[in-house]
N, C-alpha and C. Protein backbone atom coordinates (compact mmCIF):
# COMPACT_ATOMS: atom_id res chain seq x y z
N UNK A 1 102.81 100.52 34.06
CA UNK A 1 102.39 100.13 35.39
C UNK A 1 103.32 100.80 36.40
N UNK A 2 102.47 101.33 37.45
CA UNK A 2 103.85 101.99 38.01
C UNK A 2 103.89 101.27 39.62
N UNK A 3 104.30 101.92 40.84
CA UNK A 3 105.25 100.98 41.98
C UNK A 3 104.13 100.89 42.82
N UNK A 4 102.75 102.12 42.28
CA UNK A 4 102.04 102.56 43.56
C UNK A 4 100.74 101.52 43.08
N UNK A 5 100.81 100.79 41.99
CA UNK A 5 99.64 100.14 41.67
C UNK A 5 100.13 98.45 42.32
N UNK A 6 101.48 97.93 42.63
CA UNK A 6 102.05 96.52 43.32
C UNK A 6 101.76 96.85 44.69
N UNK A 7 101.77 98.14 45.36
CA UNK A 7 102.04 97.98 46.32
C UNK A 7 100.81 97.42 47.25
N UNK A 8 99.51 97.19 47.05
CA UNK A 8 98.20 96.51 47.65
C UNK A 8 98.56 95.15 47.54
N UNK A 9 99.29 94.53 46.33
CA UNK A 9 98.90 93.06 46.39
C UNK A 9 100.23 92.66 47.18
N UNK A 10 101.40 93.79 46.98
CA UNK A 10 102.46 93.49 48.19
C UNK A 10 102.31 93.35 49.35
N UNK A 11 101.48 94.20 49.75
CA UNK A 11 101.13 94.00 51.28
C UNK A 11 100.04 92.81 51.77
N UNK A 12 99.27 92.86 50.90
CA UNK A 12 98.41 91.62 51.31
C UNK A 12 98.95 90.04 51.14
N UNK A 13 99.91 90.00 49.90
CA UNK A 13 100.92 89.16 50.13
C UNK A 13 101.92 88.84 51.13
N UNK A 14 102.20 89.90 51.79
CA UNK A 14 103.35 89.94 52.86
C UNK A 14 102.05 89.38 54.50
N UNK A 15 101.38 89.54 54.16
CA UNK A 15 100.44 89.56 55.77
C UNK A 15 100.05 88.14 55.08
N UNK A 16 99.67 87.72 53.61
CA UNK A 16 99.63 86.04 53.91
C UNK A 16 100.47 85.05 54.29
N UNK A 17 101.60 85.90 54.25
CA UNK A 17 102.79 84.74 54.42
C UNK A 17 102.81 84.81 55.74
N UNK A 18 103.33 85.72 56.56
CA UNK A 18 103.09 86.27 57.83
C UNK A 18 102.16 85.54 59.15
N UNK A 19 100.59 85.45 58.39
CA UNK A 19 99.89 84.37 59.15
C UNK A 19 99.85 82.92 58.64
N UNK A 20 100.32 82.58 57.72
CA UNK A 20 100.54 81.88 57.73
C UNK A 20 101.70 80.96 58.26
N UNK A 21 103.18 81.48 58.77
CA UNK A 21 103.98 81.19 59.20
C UNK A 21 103.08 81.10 60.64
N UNK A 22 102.63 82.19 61.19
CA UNK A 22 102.23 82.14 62.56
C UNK A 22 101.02 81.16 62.84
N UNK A 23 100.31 80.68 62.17
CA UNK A 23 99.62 79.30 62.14
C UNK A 23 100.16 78.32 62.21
N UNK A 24 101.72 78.46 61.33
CA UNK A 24 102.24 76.67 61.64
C UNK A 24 102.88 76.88 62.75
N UNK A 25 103.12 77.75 63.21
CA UNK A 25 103.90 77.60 65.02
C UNK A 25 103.27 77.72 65.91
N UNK A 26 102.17 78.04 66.05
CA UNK A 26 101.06 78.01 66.95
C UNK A 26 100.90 76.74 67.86
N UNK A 27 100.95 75.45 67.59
CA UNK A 27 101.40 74.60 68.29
C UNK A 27 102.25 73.69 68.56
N UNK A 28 103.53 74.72 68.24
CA UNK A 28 105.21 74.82 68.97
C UNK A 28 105.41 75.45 69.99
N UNK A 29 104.66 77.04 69.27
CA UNK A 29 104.03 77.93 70.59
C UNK A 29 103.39 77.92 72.07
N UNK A 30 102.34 76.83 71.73
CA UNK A 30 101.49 76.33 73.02
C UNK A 30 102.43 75.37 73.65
N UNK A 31 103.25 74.78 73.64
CA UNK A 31 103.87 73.63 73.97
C UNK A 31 105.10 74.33 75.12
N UNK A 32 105.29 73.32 76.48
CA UNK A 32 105.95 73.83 77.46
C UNK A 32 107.21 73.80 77.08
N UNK A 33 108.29 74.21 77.43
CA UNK A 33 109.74 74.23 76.67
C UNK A 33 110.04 72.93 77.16
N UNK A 34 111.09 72.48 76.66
CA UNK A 34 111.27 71.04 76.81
C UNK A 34 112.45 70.73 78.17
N UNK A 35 113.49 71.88 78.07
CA UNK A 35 113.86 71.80 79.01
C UNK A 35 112.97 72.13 80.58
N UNK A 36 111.70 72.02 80.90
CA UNK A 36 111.10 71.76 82.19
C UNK A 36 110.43 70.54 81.94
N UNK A 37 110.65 69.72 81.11
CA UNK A 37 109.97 68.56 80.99
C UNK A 37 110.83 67.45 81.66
N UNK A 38 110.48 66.78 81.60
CA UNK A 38 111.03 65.54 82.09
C UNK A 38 111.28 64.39 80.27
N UNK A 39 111.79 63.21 80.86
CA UNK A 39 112.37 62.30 79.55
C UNK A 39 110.47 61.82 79.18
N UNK A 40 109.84 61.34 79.90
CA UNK A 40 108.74 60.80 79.74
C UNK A 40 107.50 61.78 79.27
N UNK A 41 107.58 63.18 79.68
CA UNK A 41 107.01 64.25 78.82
C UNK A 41 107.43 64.18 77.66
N UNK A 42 108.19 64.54 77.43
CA UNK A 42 109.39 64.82 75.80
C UNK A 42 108.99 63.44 75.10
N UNK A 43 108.89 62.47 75.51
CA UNK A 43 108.38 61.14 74.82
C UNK A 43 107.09 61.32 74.13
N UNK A 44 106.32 61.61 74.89
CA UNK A 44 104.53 61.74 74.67
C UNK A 44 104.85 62.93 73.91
N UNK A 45 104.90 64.29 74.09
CA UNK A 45 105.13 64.98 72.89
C UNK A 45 106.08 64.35 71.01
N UNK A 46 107.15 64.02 71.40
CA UNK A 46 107.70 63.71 69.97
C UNK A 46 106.85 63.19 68.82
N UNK A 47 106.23 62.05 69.27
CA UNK A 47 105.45 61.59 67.74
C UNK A 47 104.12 62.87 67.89
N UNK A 48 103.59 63.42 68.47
CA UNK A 48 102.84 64.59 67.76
C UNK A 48 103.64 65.40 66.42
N UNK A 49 104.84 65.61 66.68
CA UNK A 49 105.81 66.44 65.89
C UNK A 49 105.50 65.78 64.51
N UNK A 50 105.00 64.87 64.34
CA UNK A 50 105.20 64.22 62.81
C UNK A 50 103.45 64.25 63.00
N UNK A 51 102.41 64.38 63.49
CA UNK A 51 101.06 64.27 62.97
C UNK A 51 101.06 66.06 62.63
N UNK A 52 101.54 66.41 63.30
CA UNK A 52 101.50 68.26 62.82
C UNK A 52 102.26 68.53 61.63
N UNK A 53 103.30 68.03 61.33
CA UNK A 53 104.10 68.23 60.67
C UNK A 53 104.55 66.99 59.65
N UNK A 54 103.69 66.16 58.61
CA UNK A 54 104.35 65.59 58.04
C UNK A 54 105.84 65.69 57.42
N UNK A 55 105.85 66.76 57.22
CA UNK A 55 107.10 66.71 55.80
C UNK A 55 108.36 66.75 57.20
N UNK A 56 109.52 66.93 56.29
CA UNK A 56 110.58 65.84 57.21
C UNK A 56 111.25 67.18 57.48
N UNK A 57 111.23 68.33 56.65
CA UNK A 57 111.59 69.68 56.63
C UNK A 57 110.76 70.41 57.37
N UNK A 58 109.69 70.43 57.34
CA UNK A 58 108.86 71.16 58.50
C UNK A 58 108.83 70.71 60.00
N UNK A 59 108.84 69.50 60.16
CA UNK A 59 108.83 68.46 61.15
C UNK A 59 110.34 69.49 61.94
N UNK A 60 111.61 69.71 61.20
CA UNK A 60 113.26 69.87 61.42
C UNK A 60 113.05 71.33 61.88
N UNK A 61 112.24 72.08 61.02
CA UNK A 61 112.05 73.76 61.83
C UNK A 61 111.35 73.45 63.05
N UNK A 62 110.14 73.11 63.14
CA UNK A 62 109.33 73.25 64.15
C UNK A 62 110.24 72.79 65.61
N UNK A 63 110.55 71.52 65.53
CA UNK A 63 111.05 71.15 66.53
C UNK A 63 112.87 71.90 67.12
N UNK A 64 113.13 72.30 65.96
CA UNK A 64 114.27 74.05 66.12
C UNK A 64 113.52 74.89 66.58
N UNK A 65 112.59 75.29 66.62
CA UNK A 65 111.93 76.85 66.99
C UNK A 65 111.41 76.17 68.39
N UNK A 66 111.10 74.86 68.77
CA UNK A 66 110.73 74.24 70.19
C UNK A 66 111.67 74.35 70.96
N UNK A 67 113.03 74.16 70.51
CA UNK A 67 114.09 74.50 71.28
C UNK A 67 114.90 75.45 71.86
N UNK A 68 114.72 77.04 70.90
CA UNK A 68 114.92 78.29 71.23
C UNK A 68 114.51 78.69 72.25
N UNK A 69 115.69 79.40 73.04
CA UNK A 69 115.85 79.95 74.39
C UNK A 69 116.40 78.74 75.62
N UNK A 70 117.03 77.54 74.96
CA UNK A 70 117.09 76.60 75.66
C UNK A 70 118.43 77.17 76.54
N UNK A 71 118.66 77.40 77.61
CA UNK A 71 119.24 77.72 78.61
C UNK A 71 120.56 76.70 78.79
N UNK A 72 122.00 77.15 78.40
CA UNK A 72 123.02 76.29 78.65
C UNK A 72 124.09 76.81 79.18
N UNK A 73 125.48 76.12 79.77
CA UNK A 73 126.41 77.02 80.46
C UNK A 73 127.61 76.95 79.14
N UNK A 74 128.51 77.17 79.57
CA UNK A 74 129.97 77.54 78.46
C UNK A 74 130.37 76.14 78.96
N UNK A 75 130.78 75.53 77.73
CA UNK A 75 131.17 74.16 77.58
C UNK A 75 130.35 72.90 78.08
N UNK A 76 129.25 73.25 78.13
CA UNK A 76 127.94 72.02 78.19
C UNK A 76 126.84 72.25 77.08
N UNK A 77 127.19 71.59 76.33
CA UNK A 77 126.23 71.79 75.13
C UNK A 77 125.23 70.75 75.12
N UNK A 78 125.45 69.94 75.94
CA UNK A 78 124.34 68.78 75.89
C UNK A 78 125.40 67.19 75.63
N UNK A 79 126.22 67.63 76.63
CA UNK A 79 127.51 66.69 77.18
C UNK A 79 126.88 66.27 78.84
N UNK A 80 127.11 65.26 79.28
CA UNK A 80 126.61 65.22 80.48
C UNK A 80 127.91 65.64 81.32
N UNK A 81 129.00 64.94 80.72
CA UNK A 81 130.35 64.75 81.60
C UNK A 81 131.24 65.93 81.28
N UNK A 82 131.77 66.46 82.55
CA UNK A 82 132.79 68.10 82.58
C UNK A 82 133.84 67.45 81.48
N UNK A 83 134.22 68.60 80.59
CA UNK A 83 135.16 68.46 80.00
C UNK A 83 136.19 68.68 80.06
């Protein structure tokens, strides 16, 4: 068997995983970033996070990839009070 006869089911393998990753973020994707939300937005969103996402591991990425690009200064990490 040689490299040039794997390489079809490689690629069609690589593009299932591919959309498939991009299906489960699709509505992480649609969702406004959280930092322009308010406490009472962010409320009404959270329990969606568990009807999209049962498992407790998928639930932990999704809502990581909701948070990327979250905008912070040097030494406020999500401290209210100057340090």
């Amino acid at each position: 068997m040689n490299s040039f006869s794997l390489l079809p089911s490689s690629i069609i393998f690589s593009l299932f995983l591919c959309l498939g990753y991009s299906n489960s973020t699709t509505w992480v994707n649609s969702l406004p970033k959280p930092w322009t939300l308010n406490e009472e937005q962010v409320s009404e969103i959270l329990p969606q996070f568990y009807q999209h996402y049962p498992s407790f591991h998928d639930r932990l990425k999704a809502f990581a990839l909701w948070q990327v690009g979250k905008p912070y200064e040097i030494f406020k990490l999500g401290e209210e009070a100057e340090p």
